[in-house]
Protein backbone atom coordinates (compact mmCIF):
# COMPACT_ATOMS: atom_id res chain seq x y z
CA UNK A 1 149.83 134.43 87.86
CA UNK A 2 150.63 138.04 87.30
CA UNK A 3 153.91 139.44 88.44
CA UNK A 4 151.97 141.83 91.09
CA UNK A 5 150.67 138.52 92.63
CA UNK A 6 154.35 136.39 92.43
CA UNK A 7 155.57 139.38 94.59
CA UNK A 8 153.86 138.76 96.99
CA UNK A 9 155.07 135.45 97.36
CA UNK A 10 158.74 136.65 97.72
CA UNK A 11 158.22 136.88 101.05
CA UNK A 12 157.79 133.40 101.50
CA UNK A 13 161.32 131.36 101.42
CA UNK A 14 160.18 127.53 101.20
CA UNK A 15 157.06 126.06 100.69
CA UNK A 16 155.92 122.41 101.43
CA UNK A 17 153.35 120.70 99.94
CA UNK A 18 152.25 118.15 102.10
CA UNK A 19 150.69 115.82 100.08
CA UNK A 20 148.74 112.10 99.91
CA UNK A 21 147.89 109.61 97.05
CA UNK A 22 145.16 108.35 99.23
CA UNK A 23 142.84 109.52 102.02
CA UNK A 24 143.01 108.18 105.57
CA UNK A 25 146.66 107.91 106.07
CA UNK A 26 146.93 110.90 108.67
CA UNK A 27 148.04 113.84 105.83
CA UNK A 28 146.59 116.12 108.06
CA UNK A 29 147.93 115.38 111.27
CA UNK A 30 151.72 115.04 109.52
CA UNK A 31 151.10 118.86 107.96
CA UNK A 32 149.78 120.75 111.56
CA UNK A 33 152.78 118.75 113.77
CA UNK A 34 155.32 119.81 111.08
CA UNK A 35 154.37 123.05 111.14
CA UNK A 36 154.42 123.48 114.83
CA UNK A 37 157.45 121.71 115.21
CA UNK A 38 159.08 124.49 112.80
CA UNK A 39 157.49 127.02 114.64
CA UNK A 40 158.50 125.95 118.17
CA UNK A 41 162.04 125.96 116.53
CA UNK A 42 161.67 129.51 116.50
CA UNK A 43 160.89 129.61 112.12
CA UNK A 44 158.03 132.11 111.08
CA UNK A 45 155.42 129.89 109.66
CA UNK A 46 152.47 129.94 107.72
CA UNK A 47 149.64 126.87 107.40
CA UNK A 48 147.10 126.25 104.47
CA UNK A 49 144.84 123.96 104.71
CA UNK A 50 143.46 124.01 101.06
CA UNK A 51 141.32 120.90 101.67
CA UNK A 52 138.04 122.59 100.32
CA UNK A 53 135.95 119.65 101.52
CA UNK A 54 137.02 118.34 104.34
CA UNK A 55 139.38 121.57 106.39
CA UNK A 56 140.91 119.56 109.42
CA UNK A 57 143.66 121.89 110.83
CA UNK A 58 140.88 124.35 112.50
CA UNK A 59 140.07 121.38 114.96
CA UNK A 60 143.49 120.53 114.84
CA UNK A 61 144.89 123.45 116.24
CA UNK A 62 141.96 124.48 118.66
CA UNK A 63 140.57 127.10 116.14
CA UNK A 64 137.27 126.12 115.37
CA UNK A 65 135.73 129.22 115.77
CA UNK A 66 138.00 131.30 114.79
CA UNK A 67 137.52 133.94 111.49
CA UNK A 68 140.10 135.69 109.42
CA UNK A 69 140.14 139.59 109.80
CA UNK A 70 141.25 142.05 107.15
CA UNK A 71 144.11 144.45 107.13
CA UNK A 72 144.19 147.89 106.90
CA UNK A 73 145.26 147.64 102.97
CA UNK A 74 142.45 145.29 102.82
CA UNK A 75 144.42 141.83 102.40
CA UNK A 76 142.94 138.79 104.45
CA UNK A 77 144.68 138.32 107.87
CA UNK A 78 145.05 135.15 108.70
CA UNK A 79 144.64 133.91 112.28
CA UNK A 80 147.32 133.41 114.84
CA UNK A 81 148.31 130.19 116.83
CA UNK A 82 151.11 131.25 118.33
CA UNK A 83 153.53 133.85 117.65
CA UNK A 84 155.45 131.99 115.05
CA UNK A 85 152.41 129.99 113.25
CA UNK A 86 149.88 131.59 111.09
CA UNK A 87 147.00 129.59 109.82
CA UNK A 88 144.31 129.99 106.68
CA UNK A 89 141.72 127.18 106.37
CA UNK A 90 138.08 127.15 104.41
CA UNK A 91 136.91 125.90 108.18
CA UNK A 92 137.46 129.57 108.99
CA UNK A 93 135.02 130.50 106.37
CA UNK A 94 132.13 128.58 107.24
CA UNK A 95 129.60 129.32 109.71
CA UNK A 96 128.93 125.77 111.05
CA UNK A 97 131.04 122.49 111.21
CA UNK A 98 128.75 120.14 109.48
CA UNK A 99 127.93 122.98 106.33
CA UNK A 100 129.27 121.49 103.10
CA UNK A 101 131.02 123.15 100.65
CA UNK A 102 129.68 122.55 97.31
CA UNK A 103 132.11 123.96 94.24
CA UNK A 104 133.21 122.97 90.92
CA UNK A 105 136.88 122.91 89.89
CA UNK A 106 136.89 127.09 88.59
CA UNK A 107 135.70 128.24 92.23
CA UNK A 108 138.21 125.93 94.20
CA UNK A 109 141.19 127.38 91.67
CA UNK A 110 140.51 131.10 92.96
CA UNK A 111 140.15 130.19 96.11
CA UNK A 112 143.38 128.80 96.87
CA UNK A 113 144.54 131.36 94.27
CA UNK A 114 143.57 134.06 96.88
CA UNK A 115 144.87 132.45 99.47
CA UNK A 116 148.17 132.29 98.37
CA UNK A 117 148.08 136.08 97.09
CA UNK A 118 145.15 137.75 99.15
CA UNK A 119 146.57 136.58 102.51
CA UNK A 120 148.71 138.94 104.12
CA UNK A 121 151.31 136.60 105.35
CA UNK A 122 154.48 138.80 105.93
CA UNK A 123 157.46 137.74 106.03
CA UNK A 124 157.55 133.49 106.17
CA UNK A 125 160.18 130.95 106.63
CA UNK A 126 157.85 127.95 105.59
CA UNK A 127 154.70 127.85 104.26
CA UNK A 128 153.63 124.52 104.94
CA UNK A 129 150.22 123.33 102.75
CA UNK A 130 147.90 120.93 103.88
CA UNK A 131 146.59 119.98 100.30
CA UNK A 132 143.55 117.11 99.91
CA UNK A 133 144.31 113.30 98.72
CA UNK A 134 144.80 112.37 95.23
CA UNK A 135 146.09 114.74 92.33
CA UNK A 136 142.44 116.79 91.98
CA UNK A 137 141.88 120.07 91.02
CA UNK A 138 143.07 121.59 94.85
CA UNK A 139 146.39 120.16 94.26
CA UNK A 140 147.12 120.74 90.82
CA UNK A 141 145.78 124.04 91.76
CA UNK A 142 148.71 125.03 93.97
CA UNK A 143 151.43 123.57 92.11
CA UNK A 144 149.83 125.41 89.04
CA UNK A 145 149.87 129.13 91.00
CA UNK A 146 153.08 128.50 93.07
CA UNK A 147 156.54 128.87 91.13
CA UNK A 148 159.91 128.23 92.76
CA UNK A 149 161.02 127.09 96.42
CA UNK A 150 158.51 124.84 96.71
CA UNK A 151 158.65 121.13 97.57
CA UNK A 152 156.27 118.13 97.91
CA UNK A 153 156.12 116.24 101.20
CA UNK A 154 154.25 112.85 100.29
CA UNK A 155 152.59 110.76 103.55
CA UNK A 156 151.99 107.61 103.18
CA UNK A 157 151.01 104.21 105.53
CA UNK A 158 153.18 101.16 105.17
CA UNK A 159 150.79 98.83 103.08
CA UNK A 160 150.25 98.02 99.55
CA UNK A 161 146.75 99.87 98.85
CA UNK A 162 148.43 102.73 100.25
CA UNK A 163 151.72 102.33 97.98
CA UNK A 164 150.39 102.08 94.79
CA UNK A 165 148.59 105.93 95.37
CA UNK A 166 152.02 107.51 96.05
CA UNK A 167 153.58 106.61 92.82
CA UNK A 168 151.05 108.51 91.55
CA UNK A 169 151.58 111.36 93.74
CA UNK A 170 155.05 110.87 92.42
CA UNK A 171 154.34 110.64 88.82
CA UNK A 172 151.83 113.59 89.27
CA UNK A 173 155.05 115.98 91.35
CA UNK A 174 156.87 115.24 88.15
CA UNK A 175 154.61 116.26 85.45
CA UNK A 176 154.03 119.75 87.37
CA UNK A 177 157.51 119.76 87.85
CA UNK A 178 157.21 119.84 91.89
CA UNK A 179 160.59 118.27 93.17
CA UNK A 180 159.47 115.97 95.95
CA UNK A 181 161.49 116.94 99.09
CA UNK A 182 160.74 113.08 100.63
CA UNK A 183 158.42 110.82 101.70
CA UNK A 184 157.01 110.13 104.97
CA UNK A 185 155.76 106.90 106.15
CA UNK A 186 152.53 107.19 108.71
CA UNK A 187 151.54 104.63 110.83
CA UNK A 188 154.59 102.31 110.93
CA UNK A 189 153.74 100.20 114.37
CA UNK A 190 152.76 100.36 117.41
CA UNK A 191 154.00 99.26 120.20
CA UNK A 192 152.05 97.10 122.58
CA UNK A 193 151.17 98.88 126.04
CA UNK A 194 151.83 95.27 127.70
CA UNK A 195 155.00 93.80 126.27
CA UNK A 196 156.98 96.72 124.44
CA UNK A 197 157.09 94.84 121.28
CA UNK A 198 156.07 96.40 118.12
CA UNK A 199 153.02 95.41 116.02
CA UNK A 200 153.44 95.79 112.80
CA UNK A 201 149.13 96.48 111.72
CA UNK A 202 150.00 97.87 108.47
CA UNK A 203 153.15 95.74 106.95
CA UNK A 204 156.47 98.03 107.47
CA UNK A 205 158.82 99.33 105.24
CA UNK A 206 157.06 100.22 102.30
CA UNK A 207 157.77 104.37 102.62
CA UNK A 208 161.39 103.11 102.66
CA UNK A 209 161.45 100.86 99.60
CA UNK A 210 158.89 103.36 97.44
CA UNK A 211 161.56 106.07 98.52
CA UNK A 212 164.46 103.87 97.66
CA UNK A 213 162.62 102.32 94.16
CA UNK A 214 161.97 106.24 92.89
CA UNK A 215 165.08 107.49 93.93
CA UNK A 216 163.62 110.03 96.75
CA UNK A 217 164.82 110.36 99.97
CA UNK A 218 163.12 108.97 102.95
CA UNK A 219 162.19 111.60 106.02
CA UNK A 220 161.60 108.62 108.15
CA UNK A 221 158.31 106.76 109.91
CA UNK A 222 156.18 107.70 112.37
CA UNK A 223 154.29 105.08 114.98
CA UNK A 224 150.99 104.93 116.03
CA UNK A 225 150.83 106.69 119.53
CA UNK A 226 147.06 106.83 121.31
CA UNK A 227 148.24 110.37 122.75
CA UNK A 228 148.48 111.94 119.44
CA UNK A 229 145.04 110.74 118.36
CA UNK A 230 143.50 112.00 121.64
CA UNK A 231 145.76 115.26 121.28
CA UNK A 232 144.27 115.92 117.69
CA UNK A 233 140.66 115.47 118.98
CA UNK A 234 141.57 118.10 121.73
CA UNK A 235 142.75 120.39 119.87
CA UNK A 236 146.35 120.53 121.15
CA UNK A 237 149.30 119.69 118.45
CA UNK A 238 151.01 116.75 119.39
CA UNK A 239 154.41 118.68 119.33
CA UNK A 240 153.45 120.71 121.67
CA UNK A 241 153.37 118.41 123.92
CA UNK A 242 155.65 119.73 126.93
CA UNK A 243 156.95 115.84 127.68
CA UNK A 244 157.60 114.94 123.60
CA UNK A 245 161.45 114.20 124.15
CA UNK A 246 159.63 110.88 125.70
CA UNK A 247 157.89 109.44 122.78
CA UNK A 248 158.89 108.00 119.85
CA UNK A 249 156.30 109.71 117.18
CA UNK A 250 157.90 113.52 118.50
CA UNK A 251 161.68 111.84 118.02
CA UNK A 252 160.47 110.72 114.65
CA UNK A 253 158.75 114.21 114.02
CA UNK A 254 161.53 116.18 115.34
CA UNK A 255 164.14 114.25 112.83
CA UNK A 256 161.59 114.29 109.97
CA UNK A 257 161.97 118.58 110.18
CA UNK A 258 165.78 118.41 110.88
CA UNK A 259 165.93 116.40 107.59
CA UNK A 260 163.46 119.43 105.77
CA UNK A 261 165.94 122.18 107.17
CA UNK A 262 169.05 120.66 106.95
């Protein structure tokens, strides 16, 4: 990266990777509720959804049809959710939901390369990353092009299959030299609608004795609430939600970001 492009970053304080060994353990859901959560705190912050393939945070956040704009100096704008949240995502790129985008490693590289330097993102607080499963070319690509305040956030679900891909989201944060800010574990219970007791569906415990086994702290574990899962199919962030003090995923979300900005 040139040193015309790193400036451009300056304006950015902290950036999260929010990462995943494996796919299906709600990465994507974790990134957009993080990142509103900051926002509603009253943070400036900027989303990138850098998953080439499979862009979630569009439908997410409500924005399906949205499309980026340019600024007068001709840099990308990227579109608003709310005063304090800015979001980039391929989704915004493509002209129908079920197109597929079809690229080799070199085309994936500069595109994430110009979304972290074409994107005129002004001054952030965060810029939180919603980067693919695994340790592919997407997120080797933004480790590779980002240099300095910047932080891995790795999700993971409570049961062995699950496990096994985060020490290698681990093992990869160290090679690139990406300090892992904590680990998150997704999916830890539910609690029956009928008798209050928890259900364990996935094991428990396993974010907490990775986090404890590798030496990283642990951000804490979210449960399985219905309401989010309707909420993301809506379009409406779960930490939005006017009534979150009430639930147990937004007290687990809310402590998860005091532990990121404390």
């Amino acid at each position: 990266m040139t040193e015309n492009e790193n400036l451009k970053l300056d304006n950015i304080k902290k950036r999260l990777i929010v990462m995943s060994g494996k796919g299906g353990v709600g990465k994507s859901t974790v990134a957009v509720n993080l990142a509103v959560e900051l926002a509603e705190r009253g943070f400036k912050v900027g989303l990138l959804d850098v998953d080439v393939h499979g862009p979630s945070v569009p439908k997410l956040l409500g924005l399906e049809n949205q499309k980026v704009g340019t600024s007068p100096s001709g840099m990308v704008k990227p579109v608003f959710y709310s005063e304090n949240l800015k979001v980039i995502s391929v989704g915004f790129l493509i002209d129908r939901e079920d197109s597929a985008v079809i690229w080799r490693g070199p085309m994936k590289y500069n595109a994430i390369k110009q979304f972290l330097t074409d994107v005129d993102w002004e001054n952030l607080d965060y810029l939180v990353i919603d980067s693919p499963p695994g340790t592919g070319d997407e997120p080797l690509a933004v480790c590779q092009l980002l240099s300095g305040n910047s932080e891995a956030v790795i999700v993971t679900t409570p049961q062995d299959l699950a496990l096994s891909d985060v020490l290698k989201s681990i093992t990869f944060c160290e090679k690139v030299g990406i300090p892992v800010k904590g680990i998150i574990e997704n999916m830890s219970g539910l609690e029956c609608p009928h008798c209050g007791k928890n259900i364990d569906l996935f094991k428990s415990g396993g974010g907490r004795k990775i986090s404890e086994d590798r030496g990283k702290t642990y951000l804490g574990e979210i449960p399985i609430e219905m309401d989010m899962v309707h909420r993301g199919d809506d379009g409406r962030p779960f930490m939005k939600k006017s009534s979150k003090d009430k639930s147990k995923a937004a007290k687990a979300f809310s402590a998860i970001v005091d532990v990121i900005i404390s």
